[in-house]
PDB file of N, CA and C in Angstrom:
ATOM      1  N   UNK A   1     101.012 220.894 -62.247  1.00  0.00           N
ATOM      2  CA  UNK A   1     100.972 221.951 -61.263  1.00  0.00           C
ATOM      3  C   UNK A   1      99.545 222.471 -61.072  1.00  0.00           C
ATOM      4  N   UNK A   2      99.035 222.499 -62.474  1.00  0.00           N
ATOM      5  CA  UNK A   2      97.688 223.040 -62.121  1.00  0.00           C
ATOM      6  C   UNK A   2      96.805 222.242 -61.012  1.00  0.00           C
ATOM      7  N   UNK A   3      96.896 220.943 -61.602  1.00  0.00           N
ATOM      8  CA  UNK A   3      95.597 219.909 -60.905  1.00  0.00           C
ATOM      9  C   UNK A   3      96.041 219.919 -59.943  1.00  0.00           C
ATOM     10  N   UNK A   4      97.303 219.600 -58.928  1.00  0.00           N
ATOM     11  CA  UNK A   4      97.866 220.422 -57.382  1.00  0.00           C
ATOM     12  C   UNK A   4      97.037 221.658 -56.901  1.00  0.00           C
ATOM     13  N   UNK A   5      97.275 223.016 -57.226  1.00  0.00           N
ATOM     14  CA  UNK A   5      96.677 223.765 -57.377  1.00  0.00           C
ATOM     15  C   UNK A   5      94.715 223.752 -56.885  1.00  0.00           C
ATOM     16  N   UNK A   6      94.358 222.881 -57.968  1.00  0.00           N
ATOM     17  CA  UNK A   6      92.806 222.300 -57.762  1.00  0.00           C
ATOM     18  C   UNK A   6      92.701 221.820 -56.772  1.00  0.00           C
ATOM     19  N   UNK A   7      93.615 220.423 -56.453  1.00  0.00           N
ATOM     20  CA  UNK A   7      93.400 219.467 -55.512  1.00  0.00           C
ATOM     21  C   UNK A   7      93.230 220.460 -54.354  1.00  0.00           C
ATOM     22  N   UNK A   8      94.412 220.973 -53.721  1.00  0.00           N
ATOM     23  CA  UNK A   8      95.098 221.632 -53.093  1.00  0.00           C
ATOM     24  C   UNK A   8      93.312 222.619 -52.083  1.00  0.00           C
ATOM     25  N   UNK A   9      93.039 223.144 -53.654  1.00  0.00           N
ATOM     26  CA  UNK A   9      91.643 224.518 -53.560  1.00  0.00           C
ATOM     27  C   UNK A   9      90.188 223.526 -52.875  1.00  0.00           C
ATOM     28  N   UNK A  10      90.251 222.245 -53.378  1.00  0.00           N
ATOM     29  CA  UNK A  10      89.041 221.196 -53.147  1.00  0.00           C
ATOM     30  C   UNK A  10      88.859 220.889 -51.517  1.00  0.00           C
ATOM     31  N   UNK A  11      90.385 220.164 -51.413  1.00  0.00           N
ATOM     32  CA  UNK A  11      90.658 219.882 -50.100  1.00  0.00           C
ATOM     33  C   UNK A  11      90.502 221.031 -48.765  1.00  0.00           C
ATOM     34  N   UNK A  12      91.414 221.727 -49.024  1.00  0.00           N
ATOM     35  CA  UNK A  12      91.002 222.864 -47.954  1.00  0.00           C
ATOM     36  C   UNK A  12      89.923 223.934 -47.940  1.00  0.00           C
ATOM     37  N   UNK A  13      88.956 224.314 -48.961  1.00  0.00           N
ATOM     38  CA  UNK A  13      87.996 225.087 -49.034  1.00  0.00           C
ATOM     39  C   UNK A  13      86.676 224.399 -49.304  1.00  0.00           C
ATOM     40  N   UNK A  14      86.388 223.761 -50.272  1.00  0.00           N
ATOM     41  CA  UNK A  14      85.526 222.808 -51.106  1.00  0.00           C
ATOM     42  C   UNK A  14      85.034 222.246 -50.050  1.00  0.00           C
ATOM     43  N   UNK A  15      85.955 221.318 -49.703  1.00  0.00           N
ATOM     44  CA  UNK A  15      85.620 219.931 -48.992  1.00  0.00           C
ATOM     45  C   UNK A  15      84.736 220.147 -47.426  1.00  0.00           C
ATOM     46  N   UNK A  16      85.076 221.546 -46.774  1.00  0.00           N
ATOM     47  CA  UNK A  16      84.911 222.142 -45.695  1.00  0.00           C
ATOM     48  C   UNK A  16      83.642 222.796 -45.595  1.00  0.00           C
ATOM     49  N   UNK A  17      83.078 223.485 -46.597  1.00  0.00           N
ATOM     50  CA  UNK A  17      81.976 224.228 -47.173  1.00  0.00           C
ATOM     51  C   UNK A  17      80.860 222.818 -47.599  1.00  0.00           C
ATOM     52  N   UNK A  18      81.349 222.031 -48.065  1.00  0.00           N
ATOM     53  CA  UNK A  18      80.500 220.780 -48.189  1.00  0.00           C
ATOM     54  C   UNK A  18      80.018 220.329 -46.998  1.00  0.00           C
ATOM     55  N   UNK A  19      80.898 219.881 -46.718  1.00  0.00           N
ATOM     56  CA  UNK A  19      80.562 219.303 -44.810  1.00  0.00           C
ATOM     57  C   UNK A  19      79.665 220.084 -44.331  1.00  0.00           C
ATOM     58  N   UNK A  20      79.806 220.986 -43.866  1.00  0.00           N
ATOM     59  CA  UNK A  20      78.877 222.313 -43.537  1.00  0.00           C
ATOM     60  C   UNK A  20      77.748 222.614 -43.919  1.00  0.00           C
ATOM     61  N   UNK A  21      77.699 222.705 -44.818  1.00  0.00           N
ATOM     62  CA  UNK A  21      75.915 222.401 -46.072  1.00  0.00           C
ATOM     63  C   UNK A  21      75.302 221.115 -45.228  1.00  0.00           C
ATOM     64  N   UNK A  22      75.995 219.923 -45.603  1.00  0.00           N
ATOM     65  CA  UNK A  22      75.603 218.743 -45.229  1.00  0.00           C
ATOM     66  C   UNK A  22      75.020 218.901 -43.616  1.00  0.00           C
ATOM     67  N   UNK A  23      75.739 219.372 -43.004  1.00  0.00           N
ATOM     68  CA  UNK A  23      75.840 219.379 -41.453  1.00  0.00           C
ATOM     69  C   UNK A  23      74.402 219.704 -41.456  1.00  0.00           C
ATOM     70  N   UNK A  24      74.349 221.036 -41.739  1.00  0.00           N
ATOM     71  CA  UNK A  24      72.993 222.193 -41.452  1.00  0.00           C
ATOM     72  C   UNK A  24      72.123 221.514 -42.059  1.00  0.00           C
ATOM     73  N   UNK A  25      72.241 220.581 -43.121  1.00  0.00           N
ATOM     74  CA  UNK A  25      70.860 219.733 -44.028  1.00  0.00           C
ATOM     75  C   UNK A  25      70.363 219.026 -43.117  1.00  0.00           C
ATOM     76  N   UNK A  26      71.192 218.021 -42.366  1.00  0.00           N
ATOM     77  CA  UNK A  26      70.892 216.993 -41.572  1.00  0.00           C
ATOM     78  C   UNK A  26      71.045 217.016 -40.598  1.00  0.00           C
ATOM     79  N   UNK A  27      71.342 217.636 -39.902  1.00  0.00           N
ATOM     80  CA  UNK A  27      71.837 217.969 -38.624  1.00  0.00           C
ATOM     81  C   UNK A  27      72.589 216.934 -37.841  1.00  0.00           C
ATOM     82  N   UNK A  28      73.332 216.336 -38.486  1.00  0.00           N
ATOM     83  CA  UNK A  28      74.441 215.062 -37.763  1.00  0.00           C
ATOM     84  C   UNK A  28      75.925 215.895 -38.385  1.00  0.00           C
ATOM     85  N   UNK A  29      77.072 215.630 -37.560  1.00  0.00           N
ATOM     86  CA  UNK A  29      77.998 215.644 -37.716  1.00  0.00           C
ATOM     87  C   UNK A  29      78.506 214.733 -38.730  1.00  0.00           C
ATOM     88  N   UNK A  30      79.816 214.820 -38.975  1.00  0.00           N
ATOM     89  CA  UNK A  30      80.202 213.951 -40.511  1.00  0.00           C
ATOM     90  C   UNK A  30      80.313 212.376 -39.263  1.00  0.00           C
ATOM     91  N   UNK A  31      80.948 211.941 -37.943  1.00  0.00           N
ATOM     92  CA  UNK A  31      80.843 211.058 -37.158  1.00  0.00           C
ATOM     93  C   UNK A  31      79.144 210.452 -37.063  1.00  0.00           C
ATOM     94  N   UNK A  32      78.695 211.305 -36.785  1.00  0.00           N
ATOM     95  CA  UNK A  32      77.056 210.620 -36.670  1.00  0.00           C
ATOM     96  C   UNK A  32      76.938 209.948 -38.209  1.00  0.00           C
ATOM     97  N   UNK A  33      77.735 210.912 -39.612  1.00  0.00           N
ATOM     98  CA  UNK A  33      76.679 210.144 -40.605  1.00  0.00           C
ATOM     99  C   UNK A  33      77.361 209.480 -41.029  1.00  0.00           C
ATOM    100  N   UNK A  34      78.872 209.130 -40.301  1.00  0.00           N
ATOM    101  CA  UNK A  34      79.599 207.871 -40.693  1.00  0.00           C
ATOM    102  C   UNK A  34      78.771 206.460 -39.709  1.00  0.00           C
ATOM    103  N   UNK A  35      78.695 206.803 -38.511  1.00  0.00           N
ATOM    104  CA  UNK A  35      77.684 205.741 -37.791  1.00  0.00           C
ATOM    105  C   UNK A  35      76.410 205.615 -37.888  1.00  0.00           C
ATOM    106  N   UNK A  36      75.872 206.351 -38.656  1.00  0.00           N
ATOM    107  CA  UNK A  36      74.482 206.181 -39.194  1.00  0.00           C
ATOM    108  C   UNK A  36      74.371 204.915 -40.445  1.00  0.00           C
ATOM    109  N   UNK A  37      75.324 205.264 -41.400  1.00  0.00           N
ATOM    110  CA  UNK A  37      75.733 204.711 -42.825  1.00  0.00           C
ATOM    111  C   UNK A  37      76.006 203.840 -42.778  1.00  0.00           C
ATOM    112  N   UNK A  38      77.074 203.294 -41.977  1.00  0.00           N
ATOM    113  CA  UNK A  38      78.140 202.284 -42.184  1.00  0.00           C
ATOM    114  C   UNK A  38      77.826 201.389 -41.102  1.00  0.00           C
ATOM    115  N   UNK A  39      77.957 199.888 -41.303  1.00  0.00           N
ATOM    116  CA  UNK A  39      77.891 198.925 -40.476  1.00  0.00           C
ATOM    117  C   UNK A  39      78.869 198.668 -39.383  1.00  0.00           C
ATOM    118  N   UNK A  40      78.774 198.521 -38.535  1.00  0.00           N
ATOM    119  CA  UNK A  40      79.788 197.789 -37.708  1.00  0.00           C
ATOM    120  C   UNK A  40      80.880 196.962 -37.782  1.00  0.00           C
ATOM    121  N   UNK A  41      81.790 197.477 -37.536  1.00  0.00           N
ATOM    122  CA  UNK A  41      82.897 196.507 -37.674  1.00  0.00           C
ATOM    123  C   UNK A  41      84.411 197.630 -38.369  1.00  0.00           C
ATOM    124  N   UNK A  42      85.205 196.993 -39.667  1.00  0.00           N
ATOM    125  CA  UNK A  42      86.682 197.344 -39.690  1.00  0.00           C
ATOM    126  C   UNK A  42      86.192 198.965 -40.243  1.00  0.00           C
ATOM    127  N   UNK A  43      85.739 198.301 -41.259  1.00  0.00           N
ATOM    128  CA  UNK A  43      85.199 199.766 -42.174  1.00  0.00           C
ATOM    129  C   UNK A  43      84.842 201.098 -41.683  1.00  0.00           C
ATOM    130  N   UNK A  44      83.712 200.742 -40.538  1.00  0.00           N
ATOM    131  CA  UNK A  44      83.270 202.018 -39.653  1.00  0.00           C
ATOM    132  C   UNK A  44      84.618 202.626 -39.234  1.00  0.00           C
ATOM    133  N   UNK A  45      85.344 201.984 -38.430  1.00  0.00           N
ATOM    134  CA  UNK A  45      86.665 202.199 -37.474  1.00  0.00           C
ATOM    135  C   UNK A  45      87.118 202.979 -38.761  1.00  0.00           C
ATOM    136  N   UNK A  46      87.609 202.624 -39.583  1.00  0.00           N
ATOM    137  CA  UNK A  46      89.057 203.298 -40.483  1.00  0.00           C
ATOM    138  C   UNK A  46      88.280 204.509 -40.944  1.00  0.00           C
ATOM    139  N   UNK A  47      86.893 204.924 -41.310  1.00  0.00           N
ATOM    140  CA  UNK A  47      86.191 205.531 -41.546  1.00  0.00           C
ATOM    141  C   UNK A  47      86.072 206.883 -40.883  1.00  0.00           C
ATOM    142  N   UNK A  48      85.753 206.580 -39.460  1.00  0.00           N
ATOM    143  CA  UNK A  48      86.021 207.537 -38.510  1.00  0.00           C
ATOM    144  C   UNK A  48      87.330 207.498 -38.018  1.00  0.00           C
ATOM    145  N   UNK A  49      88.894 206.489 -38.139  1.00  0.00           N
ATOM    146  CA  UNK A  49      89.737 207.534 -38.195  1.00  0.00           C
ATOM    147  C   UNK A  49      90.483 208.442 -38.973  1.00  0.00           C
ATOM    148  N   UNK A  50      90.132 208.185 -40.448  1.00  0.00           N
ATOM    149  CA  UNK A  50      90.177 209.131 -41.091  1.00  0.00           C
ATOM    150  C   UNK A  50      89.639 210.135 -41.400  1.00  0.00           C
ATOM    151  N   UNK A  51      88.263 210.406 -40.580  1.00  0.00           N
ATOM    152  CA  UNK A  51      87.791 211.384 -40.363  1.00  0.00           C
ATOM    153  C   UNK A  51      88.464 212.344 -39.159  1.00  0.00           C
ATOM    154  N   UNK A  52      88.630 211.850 -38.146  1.00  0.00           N
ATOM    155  CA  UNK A  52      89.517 212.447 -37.141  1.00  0.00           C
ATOM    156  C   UNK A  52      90.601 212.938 -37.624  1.00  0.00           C
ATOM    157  N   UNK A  53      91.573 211.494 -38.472  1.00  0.00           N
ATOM    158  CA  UNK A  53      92.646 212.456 -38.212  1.00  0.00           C
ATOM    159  C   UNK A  53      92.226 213.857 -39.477  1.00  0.00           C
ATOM    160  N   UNK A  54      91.742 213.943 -40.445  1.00  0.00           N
ATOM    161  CA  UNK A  54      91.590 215.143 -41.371  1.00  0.00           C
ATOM    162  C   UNK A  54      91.054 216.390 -41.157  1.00  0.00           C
ATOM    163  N   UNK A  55      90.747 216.365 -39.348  1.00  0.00           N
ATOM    164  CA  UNK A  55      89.790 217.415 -38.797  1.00  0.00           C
ATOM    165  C   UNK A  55      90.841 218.321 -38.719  1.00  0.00           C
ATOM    166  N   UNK A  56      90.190 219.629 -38.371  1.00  0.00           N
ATOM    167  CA  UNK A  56      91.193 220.899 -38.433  1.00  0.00           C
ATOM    168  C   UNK A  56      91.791 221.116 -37.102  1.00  0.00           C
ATOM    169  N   UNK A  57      90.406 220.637 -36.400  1.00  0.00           N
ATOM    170  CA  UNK A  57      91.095 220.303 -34.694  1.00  0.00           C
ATOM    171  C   UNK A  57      92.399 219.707 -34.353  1.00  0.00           C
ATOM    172  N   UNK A  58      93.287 220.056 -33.666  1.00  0.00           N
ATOM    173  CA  UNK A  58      94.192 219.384 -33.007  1.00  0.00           C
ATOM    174  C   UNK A  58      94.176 218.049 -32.138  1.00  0.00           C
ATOM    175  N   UNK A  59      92.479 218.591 -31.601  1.00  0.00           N
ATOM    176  CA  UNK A  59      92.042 217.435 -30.224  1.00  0.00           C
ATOM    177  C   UNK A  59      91.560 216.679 -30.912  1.00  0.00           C
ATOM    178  N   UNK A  60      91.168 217.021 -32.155  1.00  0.00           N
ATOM    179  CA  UNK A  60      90.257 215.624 -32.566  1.00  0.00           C
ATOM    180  C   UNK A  60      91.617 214.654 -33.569  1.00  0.00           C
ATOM    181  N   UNK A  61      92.233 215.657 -33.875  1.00  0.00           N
ATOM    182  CA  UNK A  61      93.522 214.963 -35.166  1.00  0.00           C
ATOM    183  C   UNK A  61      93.910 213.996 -34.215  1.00  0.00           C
ATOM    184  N   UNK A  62      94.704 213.759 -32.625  1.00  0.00           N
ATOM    185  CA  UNK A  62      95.504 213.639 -31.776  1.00  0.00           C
ATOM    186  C   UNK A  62      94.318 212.276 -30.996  1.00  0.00           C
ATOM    187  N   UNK A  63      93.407 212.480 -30.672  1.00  0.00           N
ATOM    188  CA  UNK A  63      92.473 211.379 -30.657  1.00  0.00           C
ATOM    189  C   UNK A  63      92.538 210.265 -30.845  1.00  0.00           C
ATOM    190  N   UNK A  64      92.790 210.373 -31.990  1.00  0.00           N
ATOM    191  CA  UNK A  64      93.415 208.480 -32.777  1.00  0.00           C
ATOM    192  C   UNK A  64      94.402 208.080 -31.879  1.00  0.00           C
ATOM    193  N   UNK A  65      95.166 208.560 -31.541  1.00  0.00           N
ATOM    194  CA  UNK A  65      96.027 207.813 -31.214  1.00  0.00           C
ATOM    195  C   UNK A  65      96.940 207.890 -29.726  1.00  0.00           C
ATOM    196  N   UNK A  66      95.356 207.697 -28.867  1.00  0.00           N
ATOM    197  CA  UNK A  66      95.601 208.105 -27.260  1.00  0.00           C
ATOM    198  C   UNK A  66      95.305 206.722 -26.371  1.00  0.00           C
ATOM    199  N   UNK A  67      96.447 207.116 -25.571  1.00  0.00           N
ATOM    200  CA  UNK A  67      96.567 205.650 -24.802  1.00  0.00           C
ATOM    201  C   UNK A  67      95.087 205.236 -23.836  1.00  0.00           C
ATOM    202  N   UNK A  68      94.832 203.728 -24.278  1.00  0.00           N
ATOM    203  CA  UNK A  68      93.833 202.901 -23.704  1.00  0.00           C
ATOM    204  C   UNK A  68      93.282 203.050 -22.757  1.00  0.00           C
ATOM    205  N   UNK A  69      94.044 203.870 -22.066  1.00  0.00           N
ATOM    206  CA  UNK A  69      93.401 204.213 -20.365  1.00  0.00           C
ATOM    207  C   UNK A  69      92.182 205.588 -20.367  1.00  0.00           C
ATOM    208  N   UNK A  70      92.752 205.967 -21.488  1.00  0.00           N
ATOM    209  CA  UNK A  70      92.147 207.250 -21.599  1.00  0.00           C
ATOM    210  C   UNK A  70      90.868 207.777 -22.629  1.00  0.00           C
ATOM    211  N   UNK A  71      90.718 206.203 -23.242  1.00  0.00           N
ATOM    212  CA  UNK A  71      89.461 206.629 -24.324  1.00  0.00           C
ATOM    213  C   UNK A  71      88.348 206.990 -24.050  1.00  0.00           C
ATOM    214  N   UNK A  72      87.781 206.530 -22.881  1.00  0.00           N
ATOM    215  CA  UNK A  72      86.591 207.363 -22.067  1.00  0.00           C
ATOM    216  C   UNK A  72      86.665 208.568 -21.937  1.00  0.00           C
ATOM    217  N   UNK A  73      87.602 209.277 -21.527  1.00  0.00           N
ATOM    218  CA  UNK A  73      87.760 210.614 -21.589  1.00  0.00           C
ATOM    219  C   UNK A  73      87.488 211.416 -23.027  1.00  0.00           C
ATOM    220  N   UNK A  74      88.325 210.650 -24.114  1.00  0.00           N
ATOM    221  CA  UNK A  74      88.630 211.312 -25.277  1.00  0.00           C
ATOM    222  C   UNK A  74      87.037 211.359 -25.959  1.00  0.00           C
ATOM    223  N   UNK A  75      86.368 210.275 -25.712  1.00  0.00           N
ATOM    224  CA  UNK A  75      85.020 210.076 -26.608  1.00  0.00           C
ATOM    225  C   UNK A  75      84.166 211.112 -25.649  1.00  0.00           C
ATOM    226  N   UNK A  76      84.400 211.367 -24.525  1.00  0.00           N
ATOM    227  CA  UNK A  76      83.456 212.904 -24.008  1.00  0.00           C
ATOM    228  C   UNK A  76      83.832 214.007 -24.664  1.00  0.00           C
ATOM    229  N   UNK A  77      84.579 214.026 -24.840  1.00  0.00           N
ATOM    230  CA  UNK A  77      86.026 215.659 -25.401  1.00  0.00           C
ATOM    231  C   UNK A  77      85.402 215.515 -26.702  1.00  0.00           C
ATOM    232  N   UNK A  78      85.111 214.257 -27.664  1.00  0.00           N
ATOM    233  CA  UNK A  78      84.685 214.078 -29.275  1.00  0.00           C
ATOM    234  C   UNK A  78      83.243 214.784 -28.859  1.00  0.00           C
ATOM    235  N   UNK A  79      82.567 213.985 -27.834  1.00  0.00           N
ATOM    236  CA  UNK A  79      81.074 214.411 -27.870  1.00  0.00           C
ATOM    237  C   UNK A  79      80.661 215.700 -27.498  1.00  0.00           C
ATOM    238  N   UNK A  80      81.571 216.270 -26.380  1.00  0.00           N
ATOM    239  CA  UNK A  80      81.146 217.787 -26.431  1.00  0.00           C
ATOM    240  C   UNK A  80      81.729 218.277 -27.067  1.00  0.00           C
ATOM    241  N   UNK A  81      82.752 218.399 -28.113  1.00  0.00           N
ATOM    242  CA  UNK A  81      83.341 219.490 -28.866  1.00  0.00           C
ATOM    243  C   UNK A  81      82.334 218.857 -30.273  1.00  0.00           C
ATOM    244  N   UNK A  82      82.064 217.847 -30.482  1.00  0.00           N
ATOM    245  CA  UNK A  82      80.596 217.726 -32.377  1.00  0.00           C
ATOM    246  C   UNK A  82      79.336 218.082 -31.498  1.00  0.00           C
ATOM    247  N   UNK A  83      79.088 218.623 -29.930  1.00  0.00           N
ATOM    248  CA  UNK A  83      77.637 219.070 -29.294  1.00  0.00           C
ATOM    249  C   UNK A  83      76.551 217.577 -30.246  1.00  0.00           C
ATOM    250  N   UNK A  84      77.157 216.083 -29.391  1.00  0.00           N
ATOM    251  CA  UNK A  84      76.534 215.172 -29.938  1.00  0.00           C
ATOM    252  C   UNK A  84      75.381 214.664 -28.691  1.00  0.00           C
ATOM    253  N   UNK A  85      74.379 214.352 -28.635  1.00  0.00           N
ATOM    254  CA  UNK A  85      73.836 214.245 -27.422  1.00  0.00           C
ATOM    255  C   UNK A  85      73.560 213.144 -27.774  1.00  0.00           C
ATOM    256  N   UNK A  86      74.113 211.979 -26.551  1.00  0.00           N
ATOM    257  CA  UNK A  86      74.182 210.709 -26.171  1.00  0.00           C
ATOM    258  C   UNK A  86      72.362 209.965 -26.198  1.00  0.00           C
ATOM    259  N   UNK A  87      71.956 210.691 -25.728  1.00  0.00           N
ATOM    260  CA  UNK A  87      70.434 210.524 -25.708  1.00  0.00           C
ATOM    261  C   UNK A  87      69.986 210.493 -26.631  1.00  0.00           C
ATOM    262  N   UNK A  88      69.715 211.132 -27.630  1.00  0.00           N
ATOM    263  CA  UNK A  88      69.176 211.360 -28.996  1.00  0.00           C
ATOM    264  C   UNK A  88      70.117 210.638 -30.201  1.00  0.00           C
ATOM    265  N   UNK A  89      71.208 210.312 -29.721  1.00  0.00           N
ATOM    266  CA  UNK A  89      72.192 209.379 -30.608  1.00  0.00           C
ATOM    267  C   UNK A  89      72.641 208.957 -29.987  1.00  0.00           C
ATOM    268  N   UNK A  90      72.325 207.431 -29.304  1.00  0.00           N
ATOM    269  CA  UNK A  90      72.866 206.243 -28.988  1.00  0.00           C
ATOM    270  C   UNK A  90      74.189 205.700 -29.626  1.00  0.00           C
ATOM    271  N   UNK A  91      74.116 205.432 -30.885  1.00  0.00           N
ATOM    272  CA  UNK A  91      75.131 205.113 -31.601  1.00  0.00           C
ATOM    273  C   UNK A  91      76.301 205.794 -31.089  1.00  0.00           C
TER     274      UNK A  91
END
């Protein structure tokens, strides 16, 4: 029960306050420093959707898993809601 408890305290407070530090250190979103890091290909993908889906956002949780017609849309909605500028990050 305890280590629940921990987990529980890591995940929703910890883990959030980390990100955040990180963010303001580097100024990339946790998406930029998954496409910064990671190579191309399966890894990146599962990478960033488990980053999506664990976001607190609704729009970004719901993202993953939006029909084909519409991913152009969704990757503007990702880029202005992480304020990612296309110019300065290509990737």
């Amino acid at each position: 029960m305890f280590i629940q408890v921990c987990l529980y305290f890591y995940c929703k407070c910890l883990w959030r306050c980390l990100k955040f530090v990180v963010r303001k250190l580097t100024g990339r979103c946790e998406l930029q420093r998954i496409c910064y890091n990671t190579k191309p290909g399966a890894a990146r993908t599962m990478k960033i959707e488990a980053s999506l889906r664990g976001s607190k956002s609704k729009r970004l949780q719901t993202s993953v898993s939006v029909h084909p017609d519409a991913i152009e849309k969704t990757i503007d909605d990702i880029m202005e809601l992480k304020k990612i500028n296309p110019d300065i990050n290509p990737q």
